[in-house]
Protein backbone atom coordinates (compact mmCIF):
# COMPACT_ATOMS: atom_id res chain seq x y z
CA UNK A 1 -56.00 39.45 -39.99
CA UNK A 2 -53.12 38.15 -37.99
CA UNK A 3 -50.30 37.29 -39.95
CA UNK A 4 -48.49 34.23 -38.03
CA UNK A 5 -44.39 34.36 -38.32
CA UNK A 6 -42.30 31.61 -37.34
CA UNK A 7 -40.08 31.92 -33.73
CA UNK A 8 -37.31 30.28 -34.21
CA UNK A 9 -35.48 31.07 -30.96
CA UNK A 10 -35.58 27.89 -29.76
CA UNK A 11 -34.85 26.13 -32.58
CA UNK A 12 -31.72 28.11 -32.83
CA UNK A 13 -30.51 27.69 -29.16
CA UNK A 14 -31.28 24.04 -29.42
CA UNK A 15 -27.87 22.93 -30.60
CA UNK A 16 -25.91 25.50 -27.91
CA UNK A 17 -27.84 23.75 -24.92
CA UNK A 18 -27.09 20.45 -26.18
CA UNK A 19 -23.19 21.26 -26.46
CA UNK A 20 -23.54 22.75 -22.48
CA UNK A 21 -25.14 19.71 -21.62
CA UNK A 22 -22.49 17.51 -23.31
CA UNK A 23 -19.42 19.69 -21.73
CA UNK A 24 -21.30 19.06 -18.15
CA UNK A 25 -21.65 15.07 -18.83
CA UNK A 26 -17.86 14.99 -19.77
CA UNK A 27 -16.95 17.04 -16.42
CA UNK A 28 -19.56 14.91 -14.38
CA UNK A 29 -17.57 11.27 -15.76
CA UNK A 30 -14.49 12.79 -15.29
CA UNK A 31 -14.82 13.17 -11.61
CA UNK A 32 -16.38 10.30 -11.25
CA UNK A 33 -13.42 9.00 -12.82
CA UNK A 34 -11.11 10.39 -10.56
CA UNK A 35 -13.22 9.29 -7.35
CA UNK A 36 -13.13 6.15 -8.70
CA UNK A 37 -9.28 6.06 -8.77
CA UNK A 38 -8.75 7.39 -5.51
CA UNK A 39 -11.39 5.12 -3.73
CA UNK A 40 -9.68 1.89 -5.51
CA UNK A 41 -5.84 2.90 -4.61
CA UNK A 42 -7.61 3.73 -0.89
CA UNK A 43 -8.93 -0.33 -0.95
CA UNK A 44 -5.85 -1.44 -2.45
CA UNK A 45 -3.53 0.55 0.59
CA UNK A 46 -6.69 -0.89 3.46
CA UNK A 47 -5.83 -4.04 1.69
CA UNK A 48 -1.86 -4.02 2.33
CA UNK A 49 -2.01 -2.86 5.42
CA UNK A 50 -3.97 -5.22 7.19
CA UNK A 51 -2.02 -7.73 5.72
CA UNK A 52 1.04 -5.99 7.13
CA UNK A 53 -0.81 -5.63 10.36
CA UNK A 54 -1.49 -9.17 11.00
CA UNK A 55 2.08 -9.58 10.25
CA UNK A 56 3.43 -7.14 12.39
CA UNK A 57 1.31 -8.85 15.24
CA UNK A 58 2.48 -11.95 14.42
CA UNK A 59 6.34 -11.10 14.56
CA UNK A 60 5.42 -8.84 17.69
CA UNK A 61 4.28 -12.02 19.49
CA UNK A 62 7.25 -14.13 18.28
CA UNK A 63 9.69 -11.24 19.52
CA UNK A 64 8.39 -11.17 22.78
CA UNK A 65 8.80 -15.12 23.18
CA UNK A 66 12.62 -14.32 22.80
CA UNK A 67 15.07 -16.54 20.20
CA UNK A 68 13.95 -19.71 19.05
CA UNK A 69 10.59 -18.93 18.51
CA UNK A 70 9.43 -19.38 14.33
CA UNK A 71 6.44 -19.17 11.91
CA UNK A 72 5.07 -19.56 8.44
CA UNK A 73 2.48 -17.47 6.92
CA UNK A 74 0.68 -16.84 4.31
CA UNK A 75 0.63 -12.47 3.16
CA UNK A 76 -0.81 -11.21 -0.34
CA UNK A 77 0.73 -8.10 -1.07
CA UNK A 78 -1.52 -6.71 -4.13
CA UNK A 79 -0.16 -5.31 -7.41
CA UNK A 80 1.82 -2.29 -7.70
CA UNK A 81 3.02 -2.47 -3.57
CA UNK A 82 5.88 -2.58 -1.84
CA UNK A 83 6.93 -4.10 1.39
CA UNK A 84 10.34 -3.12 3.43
CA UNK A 85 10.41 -5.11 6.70
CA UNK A 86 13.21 -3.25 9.11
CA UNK A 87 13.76 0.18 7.55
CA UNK A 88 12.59 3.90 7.02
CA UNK A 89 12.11 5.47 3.82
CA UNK A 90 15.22 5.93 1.91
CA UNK A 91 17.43 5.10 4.71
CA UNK A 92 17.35 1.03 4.10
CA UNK A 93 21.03 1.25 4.36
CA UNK A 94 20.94 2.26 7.97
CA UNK A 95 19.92 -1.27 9.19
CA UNK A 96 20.11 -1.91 12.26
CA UNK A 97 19.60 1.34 13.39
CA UNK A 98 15.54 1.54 12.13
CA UNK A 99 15.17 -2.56 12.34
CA UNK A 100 11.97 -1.70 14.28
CA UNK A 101 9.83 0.06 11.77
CA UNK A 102 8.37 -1.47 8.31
CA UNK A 103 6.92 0.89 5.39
CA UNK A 104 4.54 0.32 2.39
CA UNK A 105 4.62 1.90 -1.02
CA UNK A 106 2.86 2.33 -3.21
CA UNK A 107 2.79 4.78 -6.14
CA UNK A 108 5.52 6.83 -4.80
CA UNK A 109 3.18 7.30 -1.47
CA UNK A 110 5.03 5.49 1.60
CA UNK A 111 3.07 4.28 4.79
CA UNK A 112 5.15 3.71 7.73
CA UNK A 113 4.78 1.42 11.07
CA UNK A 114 6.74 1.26 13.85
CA UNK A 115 6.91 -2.20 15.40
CA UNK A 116 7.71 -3.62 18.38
CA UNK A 117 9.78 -6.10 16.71
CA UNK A 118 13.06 -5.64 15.28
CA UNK A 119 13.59 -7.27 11.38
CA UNK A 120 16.23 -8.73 9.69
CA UNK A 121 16.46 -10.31 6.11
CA UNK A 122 17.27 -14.32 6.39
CA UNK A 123 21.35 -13.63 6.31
CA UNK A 124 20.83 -11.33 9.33
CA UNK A 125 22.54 -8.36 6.98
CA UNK A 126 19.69 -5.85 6.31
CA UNK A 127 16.54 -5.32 5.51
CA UNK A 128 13.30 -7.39 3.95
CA UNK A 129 12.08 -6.54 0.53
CA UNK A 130 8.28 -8.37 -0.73
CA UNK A 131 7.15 -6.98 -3.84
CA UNK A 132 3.52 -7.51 -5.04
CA UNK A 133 1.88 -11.29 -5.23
CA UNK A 134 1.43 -14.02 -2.40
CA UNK A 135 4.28 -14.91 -0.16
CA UNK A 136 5.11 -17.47 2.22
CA UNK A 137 7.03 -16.01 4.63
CA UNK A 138 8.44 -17.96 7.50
CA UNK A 139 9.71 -15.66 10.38
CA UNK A 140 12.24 -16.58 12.81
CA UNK A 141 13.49 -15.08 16.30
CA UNK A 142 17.26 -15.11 16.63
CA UNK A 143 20.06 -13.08 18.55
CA UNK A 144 22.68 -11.50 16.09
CA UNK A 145 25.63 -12.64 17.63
CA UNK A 146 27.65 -9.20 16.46
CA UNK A 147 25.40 -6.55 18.25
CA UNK A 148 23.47 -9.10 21.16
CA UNK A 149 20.29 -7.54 19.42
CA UNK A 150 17.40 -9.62 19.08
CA UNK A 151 15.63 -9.86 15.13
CA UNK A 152 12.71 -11.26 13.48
CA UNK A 153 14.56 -12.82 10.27
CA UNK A 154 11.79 -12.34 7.67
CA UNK A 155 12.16 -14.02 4.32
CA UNK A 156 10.00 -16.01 1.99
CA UNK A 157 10.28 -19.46 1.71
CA UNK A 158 10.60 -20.83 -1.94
């Protein structure tokens, strides 16, 4: 007669492949995670800068129409962003001097634009700051009667 004994060898390995599987699942949602992240901060940046692009057009067309020429519009900068209308990275203090470039930040990552316009804040003294939320900005050719330069004054109208 056969005698019949138990194999437990799978019974026994059960629990190990269900910990393997659980450690894969956990690595699987954490990339996804992370893809997530990155693809929402890349919207968020597409977002700004085709705000900033329209802008930039905008105040491109104005400069070219020489002093005198002015416009209000509408920009929504989202949450966590930064605008600086007429400087570099850094080196806001050297206004005039990089009047025709604007940069974005956000997260400690900068995006920078040159222009073919040249900004100014509203007191013609430096550069334009917009934090995050919707602005209406009204934009304004005018000749800065110190240097004979020509500026977009960019500022948001309360």
């Amino acid at each position: 007669m056969h005698v019949l004994t138990a194999d437990t060898t799978a019974a026994v390995s059960l629990p190990m492949r269900f910990v393997v599987a659980s450690i894969l699942l956990l690595a699987t949602m954490a990339l996804l995670a992370t893809a997530t992240s990155g693809f929402l901060t890349h919207m968020k940046m597409s977002d700004l800068e085709s705000q900033m692009s329209r802008m930039d057009a905008t105040a491109s067309i104005l400069y070219a129409g020489g002093p005198g020429s002015n416009l209000t519009m509408e920009i929504d900068i989202p949450s966590g962003c930064t605008v600086v209308m007429g400087a570099m990275p850094g080196s806001e203090a050297a206004w005039p001097y990089d009047a025709k470039n604007y940069f974005m930040e956000y997260e400690g990552k900068y995006t920078v634009r040159e222009s073919r316009a040249a900004y100014s804040n509203e007191l013609m003294g430096g550069v334009s700051f917009f934090g995050s939320g919707t602005h209406r900005v009204f934009m304004e050719t005018t000749v800065n009667p110190s240097t004979g330069m020509l500026f977009v004054r960019v500022y948001e109208l309360k």
